[in-house]
C-alpha atoms as a PDB file:
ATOM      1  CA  UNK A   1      40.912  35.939  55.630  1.00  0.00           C
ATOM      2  CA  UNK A   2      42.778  33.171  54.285  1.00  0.00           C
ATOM      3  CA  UNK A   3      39.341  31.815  52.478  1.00  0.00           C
ATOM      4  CA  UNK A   4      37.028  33.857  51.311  1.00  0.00           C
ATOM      5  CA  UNK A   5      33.299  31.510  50.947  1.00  0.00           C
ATOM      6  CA  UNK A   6      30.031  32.020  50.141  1.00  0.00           C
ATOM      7  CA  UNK A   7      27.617  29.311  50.377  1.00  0.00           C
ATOM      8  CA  UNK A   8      23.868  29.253  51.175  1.00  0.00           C
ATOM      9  CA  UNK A   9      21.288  26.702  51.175  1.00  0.00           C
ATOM     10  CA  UNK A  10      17.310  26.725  50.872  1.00  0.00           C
ATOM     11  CA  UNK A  11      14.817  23.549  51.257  1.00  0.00           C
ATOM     12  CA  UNK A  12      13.110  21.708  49.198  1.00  0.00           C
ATOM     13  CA  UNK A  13      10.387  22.981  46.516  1.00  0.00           C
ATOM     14  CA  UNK A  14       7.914  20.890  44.204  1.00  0.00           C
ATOM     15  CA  UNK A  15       9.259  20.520  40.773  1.00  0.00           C
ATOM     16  CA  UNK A  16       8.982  17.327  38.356  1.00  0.00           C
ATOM     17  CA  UNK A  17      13.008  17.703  37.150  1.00  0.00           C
ATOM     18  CA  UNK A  18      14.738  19.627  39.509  1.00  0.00           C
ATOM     19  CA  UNK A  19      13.394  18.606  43.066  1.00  0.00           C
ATOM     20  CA  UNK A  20      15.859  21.549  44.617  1.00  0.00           C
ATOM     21  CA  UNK A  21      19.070  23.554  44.651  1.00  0.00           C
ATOM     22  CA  UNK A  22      20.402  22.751  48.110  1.00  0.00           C
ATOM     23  CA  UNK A  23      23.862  24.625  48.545  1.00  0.00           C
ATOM     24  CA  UNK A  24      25.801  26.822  46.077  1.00  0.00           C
ATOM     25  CA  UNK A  25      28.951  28.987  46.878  1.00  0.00           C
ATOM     26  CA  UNK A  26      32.523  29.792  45.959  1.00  0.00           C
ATOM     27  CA  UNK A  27      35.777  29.471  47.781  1.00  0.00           C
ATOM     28  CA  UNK A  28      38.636  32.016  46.734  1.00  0.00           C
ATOM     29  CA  UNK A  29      42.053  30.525  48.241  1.00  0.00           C
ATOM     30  CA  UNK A  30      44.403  33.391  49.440  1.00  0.00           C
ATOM     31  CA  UNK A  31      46.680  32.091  51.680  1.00  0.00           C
ATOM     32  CA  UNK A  32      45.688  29.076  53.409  1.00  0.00           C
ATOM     33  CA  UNK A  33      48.246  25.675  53.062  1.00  0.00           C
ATOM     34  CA  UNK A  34      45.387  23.487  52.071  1.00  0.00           C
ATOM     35  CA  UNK A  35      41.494  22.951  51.765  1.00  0.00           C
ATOM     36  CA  UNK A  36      40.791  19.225  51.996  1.00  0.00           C
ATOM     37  CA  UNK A  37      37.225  17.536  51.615  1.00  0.00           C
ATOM     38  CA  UNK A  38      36.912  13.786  52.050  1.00  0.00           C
ATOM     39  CA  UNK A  39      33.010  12.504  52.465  1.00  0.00           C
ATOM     40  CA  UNK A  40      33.706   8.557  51.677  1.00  0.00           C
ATOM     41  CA  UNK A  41      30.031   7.727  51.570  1.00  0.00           C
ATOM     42  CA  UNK A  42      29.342  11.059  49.252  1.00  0.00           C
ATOM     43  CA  UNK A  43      26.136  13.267  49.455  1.00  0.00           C
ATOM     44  CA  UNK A  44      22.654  12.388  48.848  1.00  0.00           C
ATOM     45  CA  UNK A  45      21.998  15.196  45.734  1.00  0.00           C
ATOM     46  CA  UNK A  46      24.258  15.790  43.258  1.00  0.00           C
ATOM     47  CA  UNK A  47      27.516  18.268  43.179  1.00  0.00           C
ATOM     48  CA  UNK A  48      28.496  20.270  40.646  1.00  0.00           C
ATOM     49  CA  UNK A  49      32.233  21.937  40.859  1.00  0.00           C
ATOM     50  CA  UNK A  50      33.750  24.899  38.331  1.00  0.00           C
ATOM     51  CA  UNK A  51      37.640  25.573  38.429  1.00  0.00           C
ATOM     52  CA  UNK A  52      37.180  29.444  37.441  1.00  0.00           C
ATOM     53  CA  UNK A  53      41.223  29.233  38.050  1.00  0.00           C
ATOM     54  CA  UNK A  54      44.182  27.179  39.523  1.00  0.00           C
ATOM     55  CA  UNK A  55      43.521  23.869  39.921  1.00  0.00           C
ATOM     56  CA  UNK A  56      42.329  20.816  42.485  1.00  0.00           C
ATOM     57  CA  UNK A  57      43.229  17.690  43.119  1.00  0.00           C
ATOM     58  CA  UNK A  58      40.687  15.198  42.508  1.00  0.00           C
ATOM     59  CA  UNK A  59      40.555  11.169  43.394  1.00  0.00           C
ATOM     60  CA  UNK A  60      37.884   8.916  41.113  1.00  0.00           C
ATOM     61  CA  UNK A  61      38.415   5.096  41.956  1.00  0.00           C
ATOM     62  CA  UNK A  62      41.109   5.886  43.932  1.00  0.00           C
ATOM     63  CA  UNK A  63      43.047   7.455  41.298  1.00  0.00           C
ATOM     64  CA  UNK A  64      44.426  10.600  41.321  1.00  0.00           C
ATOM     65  CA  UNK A  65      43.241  13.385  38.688  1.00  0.00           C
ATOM     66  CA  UNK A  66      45.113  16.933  38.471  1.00  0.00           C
ATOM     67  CA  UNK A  67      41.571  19.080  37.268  1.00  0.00           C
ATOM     68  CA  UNK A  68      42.858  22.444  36.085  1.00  0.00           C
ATOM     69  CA  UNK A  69      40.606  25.470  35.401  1.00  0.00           C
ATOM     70  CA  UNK A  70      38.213  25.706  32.607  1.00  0.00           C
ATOM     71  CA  UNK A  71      36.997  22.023  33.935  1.00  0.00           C
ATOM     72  CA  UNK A  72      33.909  21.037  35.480  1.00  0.00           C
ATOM     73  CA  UNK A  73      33.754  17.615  38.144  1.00  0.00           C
ATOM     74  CA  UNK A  74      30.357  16.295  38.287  1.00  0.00           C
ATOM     75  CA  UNK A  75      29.448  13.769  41.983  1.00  0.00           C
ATOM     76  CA  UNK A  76      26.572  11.413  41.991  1.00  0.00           C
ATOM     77  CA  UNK A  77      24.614  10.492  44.773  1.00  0.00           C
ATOM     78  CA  UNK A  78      26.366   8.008  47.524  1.00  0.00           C
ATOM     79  CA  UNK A  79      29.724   8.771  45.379  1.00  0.00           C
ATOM     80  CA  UNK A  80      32.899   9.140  47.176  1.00  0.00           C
ATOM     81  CA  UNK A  81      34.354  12.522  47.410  1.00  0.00           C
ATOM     82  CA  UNK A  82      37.760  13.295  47.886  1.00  0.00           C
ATOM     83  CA  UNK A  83      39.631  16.455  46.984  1.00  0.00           C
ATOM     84  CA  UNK A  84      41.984  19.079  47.610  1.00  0.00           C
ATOM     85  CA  UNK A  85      42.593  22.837  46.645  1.00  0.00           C
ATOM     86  CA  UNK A  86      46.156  24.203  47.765  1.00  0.00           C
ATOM     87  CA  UNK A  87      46.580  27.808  48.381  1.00  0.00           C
ATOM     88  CA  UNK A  88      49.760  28.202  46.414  1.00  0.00           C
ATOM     89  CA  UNK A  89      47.792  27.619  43.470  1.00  0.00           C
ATOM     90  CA  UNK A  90      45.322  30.040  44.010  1.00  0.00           C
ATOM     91  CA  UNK A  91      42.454  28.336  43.409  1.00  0.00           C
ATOM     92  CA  UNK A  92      38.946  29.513  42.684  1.00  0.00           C
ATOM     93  CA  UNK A  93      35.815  26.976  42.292  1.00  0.00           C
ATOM     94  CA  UNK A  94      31.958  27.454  42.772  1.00  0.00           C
ATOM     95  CA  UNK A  95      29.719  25.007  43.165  1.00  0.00           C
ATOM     96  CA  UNK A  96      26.177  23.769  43.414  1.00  0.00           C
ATOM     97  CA  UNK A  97      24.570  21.276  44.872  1.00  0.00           C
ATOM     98  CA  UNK A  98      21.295  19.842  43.730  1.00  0.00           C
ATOM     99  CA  UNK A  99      18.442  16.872  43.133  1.00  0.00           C
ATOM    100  CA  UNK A 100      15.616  15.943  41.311  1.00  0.00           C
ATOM    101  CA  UNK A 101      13.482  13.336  39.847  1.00  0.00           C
ATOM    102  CA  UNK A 102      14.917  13.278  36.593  1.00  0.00           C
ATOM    103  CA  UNK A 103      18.579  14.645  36.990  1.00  0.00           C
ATOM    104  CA  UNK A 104      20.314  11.179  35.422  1.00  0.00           C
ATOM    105  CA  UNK A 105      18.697  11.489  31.838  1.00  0.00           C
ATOM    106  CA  UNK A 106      18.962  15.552  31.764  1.00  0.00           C
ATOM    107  CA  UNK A 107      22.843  15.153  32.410  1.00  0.00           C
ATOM    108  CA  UNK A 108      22.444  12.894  29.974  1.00  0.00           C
ATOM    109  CA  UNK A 109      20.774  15.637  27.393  1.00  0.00           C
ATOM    110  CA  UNK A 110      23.591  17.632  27.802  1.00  0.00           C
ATOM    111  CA  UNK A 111      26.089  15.635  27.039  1.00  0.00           C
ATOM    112  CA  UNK A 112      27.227  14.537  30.286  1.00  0.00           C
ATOM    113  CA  UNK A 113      26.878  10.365  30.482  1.00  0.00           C
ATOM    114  CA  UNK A 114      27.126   8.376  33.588  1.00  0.00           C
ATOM    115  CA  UNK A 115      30.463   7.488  33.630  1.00  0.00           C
ATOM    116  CA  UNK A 116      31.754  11.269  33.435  1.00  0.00           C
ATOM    117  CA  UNK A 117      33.504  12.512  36.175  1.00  0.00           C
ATOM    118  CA  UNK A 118      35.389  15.602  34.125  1.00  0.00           C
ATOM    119  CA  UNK A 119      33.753  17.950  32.033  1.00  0.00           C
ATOM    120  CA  UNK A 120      35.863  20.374  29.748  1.00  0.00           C
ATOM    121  CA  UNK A 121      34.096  23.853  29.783  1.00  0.00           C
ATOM    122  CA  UNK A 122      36.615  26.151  28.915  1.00  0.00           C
ATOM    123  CA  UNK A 123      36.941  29.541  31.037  1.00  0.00           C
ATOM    124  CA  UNK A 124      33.868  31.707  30.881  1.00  0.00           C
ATOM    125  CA  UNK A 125      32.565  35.233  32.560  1.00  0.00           C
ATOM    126  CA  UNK A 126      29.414  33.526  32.112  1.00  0.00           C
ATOM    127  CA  UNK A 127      30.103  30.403  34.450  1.00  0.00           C
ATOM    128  CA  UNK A 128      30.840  33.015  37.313  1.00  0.00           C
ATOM    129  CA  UNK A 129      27.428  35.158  36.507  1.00  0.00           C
ATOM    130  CA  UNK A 130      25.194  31.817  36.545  1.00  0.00           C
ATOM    131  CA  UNK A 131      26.723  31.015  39.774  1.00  0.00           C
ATOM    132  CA  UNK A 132      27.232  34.291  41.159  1.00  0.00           C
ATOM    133  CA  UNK A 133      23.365  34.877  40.439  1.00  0.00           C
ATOM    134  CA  UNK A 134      22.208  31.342  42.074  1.00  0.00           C
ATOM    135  CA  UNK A 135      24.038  32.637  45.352  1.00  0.00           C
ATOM    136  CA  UNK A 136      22.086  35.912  45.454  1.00  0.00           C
ATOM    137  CA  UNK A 137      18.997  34.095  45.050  1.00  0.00           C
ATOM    138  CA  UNK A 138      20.013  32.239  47.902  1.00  0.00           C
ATOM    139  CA  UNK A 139      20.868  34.770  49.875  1.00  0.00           C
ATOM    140  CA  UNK A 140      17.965  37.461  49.939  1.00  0.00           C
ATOM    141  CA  UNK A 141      15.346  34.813  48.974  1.00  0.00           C
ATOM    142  CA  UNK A 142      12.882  36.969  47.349  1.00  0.00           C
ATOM    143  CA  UNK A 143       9.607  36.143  45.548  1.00  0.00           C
ATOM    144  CA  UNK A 144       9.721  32.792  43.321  1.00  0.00           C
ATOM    145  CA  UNK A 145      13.727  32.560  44.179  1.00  0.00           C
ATOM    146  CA  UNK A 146      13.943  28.925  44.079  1.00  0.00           C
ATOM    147  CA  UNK A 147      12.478  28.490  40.587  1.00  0.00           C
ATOM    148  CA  UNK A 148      14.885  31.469  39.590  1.00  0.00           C
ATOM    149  CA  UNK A 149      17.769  28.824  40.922  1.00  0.00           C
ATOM    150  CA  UNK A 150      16.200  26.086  38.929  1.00  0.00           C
ATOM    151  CA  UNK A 151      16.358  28.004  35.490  1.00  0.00           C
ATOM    152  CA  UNK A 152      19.954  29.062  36.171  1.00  0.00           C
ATOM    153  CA  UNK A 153      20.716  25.820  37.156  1.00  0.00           C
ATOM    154  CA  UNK A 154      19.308  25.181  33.556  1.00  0.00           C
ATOM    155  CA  UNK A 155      21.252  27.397  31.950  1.00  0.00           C
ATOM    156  CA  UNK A 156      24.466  26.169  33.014  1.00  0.00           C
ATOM    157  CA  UNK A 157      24.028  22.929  31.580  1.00  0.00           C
ATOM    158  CA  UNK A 158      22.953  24.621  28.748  1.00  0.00           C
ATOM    159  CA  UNK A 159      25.975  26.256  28.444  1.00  0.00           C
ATOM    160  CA  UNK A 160      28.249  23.935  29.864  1.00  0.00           C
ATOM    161  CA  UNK A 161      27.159  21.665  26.655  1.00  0.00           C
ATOM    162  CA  UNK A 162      26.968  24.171  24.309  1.00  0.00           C
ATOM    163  CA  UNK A 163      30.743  25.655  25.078  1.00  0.00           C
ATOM    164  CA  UNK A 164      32.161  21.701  25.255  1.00  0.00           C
ATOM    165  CA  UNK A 165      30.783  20.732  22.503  1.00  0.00           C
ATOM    166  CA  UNK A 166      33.180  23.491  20.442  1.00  0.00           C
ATOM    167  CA  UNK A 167      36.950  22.585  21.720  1.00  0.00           C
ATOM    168  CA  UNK A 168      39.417  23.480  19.274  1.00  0.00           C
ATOM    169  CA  UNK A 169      39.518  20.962  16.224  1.00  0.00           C
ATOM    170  CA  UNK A 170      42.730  19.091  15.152  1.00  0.00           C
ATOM    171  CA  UNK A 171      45.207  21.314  13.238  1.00  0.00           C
ATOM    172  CA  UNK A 172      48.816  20.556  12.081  1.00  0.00           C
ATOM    173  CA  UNK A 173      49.582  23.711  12.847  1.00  0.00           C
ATOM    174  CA  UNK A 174      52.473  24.457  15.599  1.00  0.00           C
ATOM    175  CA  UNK A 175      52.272  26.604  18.368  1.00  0.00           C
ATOM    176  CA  UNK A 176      54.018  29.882  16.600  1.00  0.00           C
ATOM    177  CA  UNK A 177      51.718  29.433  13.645  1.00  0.00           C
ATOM    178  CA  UNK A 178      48.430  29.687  15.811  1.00  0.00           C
ATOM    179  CA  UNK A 179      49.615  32.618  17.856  1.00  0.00           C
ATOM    180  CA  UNK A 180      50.574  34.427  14.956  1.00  0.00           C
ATOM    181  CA  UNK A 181      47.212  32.987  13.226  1.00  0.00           C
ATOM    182  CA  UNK A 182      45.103  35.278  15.897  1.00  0.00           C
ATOM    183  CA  UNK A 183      47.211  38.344  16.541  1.00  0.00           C
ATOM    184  CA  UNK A 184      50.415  37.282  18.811  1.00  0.00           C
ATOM    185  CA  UNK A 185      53.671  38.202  17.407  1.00  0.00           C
ATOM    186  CA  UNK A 186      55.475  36.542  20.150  1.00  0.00           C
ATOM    187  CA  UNK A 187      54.552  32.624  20.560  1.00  0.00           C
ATOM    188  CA  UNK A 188      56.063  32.584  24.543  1.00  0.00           C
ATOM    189  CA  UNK A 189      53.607  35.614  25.404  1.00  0.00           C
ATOM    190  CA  UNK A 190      50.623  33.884  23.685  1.00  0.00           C
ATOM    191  CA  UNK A 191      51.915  30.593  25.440  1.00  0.00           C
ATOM    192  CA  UNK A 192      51.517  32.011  28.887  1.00  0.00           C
ATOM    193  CA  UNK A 193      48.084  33.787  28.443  1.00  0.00           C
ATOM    194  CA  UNK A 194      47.070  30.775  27.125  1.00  0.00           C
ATOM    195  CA  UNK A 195      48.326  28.778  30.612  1.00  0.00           C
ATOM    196  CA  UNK A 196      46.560  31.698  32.308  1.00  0.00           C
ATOM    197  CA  UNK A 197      43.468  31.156  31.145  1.00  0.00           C
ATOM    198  CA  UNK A 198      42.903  27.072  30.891  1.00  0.00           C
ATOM    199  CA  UNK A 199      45.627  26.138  33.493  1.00  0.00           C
ATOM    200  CA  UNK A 200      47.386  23.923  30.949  1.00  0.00           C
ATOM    201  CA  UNK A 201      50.285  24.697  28.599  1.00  0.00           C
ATOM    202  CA  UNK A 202      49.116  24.812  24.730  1.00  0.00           C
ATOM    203  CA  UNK A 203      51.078  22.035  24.103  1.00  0.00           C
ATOM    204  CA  UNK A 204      49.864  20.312  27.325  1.00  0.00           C
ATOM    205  CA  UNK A 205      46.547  20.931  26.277  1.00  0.00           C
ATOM    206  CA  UNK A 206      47.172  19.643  23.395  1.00  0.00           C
ATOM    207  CA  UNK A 207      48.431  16.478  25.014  1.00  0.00           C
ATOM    208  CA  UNK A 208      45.789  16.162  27.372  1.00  0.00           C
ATOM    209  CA  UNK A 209      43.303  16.577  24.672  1.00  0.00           C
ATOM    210  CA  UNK A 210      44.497  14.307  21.635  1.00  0.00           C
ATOM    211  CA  UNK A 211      44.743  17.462  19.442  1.00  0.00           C
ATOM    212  CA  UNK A 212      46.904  16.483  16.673  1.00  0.00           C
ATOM    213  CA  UNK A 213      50.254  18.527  16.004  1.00  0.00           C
END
C-alpha cells in the first residue's frame, strides 16, 4: 500500500453546538509521488487537519504556505481547499470534519479567530489518541457513539488551546546554551531531534516564530 487511510463518516445527530462529526481519518504516506486535494468551492462543515509529521503544502488566497508538523489548518464552510502531501516527506495528518450551530464563536473560545488558517499545536501523543479514538467511534458505532465524537471533538480544542497557548517564550539564549540547558551535550544532536519532532530547524523555528535570539 502506498497510502495507508482510515476515514469513516456517520449522519447527522441533534445537538445545540456541535450539529455532527461527519468524516474523520488519517492518511500515512509510504511511497506514493503525491496526494493532491483541490475542492475550489470548499465543503459545507468545517475541516480540521493535524500534521502528526512531515509536512503539506497548503494555498490560502492563493498563496502558498509550507505547514510543517506540530501545526493544525483549520477550513470554513464554502472555503477553497487546495493542498498537497508528497510521499518523500513522509507525511502523516488526521483529520475531522464537522458542523454545528455554534462552531464560529467556540473556535473563537479557544483561541482560534476567523481569520486563522494555521494553528501552532506542537507534537502531541495526545492529538493521535483524540483522533485515533473519534475513528473507532466511527467505525463500530456502538451505544451513544456520536456524542462520544462530540466530547472528543471537545477535547481537542481544548487541548489544541491549552498546548498553543504555552510556545516557548523569548530567550537570548543561543542554540548550544538551550540544549545544554535541558540535558544535550551535543547542540547538532539536540538540533536534529528537535527538526524531528516540529519539522522546523530550532533556529527556523525560531525565525518562523519571532522568538528573539
Amino acid at each position: 500500500m502506498q497510502i495507508v487511510p482510515s476515514k469513516w463518516s456517520f449522519s447527522f445527530f441533534n445537538c445545540t453546538d456541535f450539529s455532527a462529526n461527519r468524516f474523520c481519518g488519517t492518511y500515512r504516506l509510504k511511497t506514493v509521488e503525491k496526494l493532491p486535494t483541490h475542492r475550489p468551492r470548499g465543503r459545507l462543515d468545517f475541516q480540521l487537519i493535524y500534521i502528526a509529521s512531515g509536512k503539506g503544502e497548503f494555498y490560502f488566497h492563493g498563496k502558498k504556505e509550507i505547514v510543517n508538523a506540530g501545526n493544525m489548518v483549520i477550513y470554513r464552510p464554502k472555503e477553497e481547499q487546495r493542498y498537497y502531501y508528497y510521499g518523500v516527506d513522509q507525511t502523516e495528518v488526521y483529520w475531522v470534519h464537522f458542523t454545528g450551530n455554534n462552531i464560529t464563536n467556540i473556535l473563537r473560545q479557544h483561541g482560534i479567530s476567523d481569520d486563522m488558517h494555521i494553528i501552532y499545536t506542537g507534537t502531541s501523543l495526545e492529538y493521535k489518541r483524540i483522533f485515533t479514538s473519534i475513528i473507532n467511534e466511527l467505525r463500530f458505532c456502538k451505544s451513544e457513539y456520536e456524542e462520544l465524537c462530540v466530547y472528543y471533538l471537545m477535547e481537542l480544542l481544548i487541548l489544541t488551546h491549552r498546548l498553543s497557548s504555552e510556545k516557548p517564550r523569548n530567550t537570548s539564549f543561543n542554540i548550544s546554551e538551550i540544549s545544554r540547558a535541558i540535558g544535550y551535550e551535543n547542540p547538532l544532536y539536540f538540533s536534529r531531534i528537535f527538526k524531528k519532532q516540529s519539522g522546523l530547524s530550532p533556529s527556523e523555528y525560531r525565525k518562523k516564530y519571532q522568538i528573539i535570539m
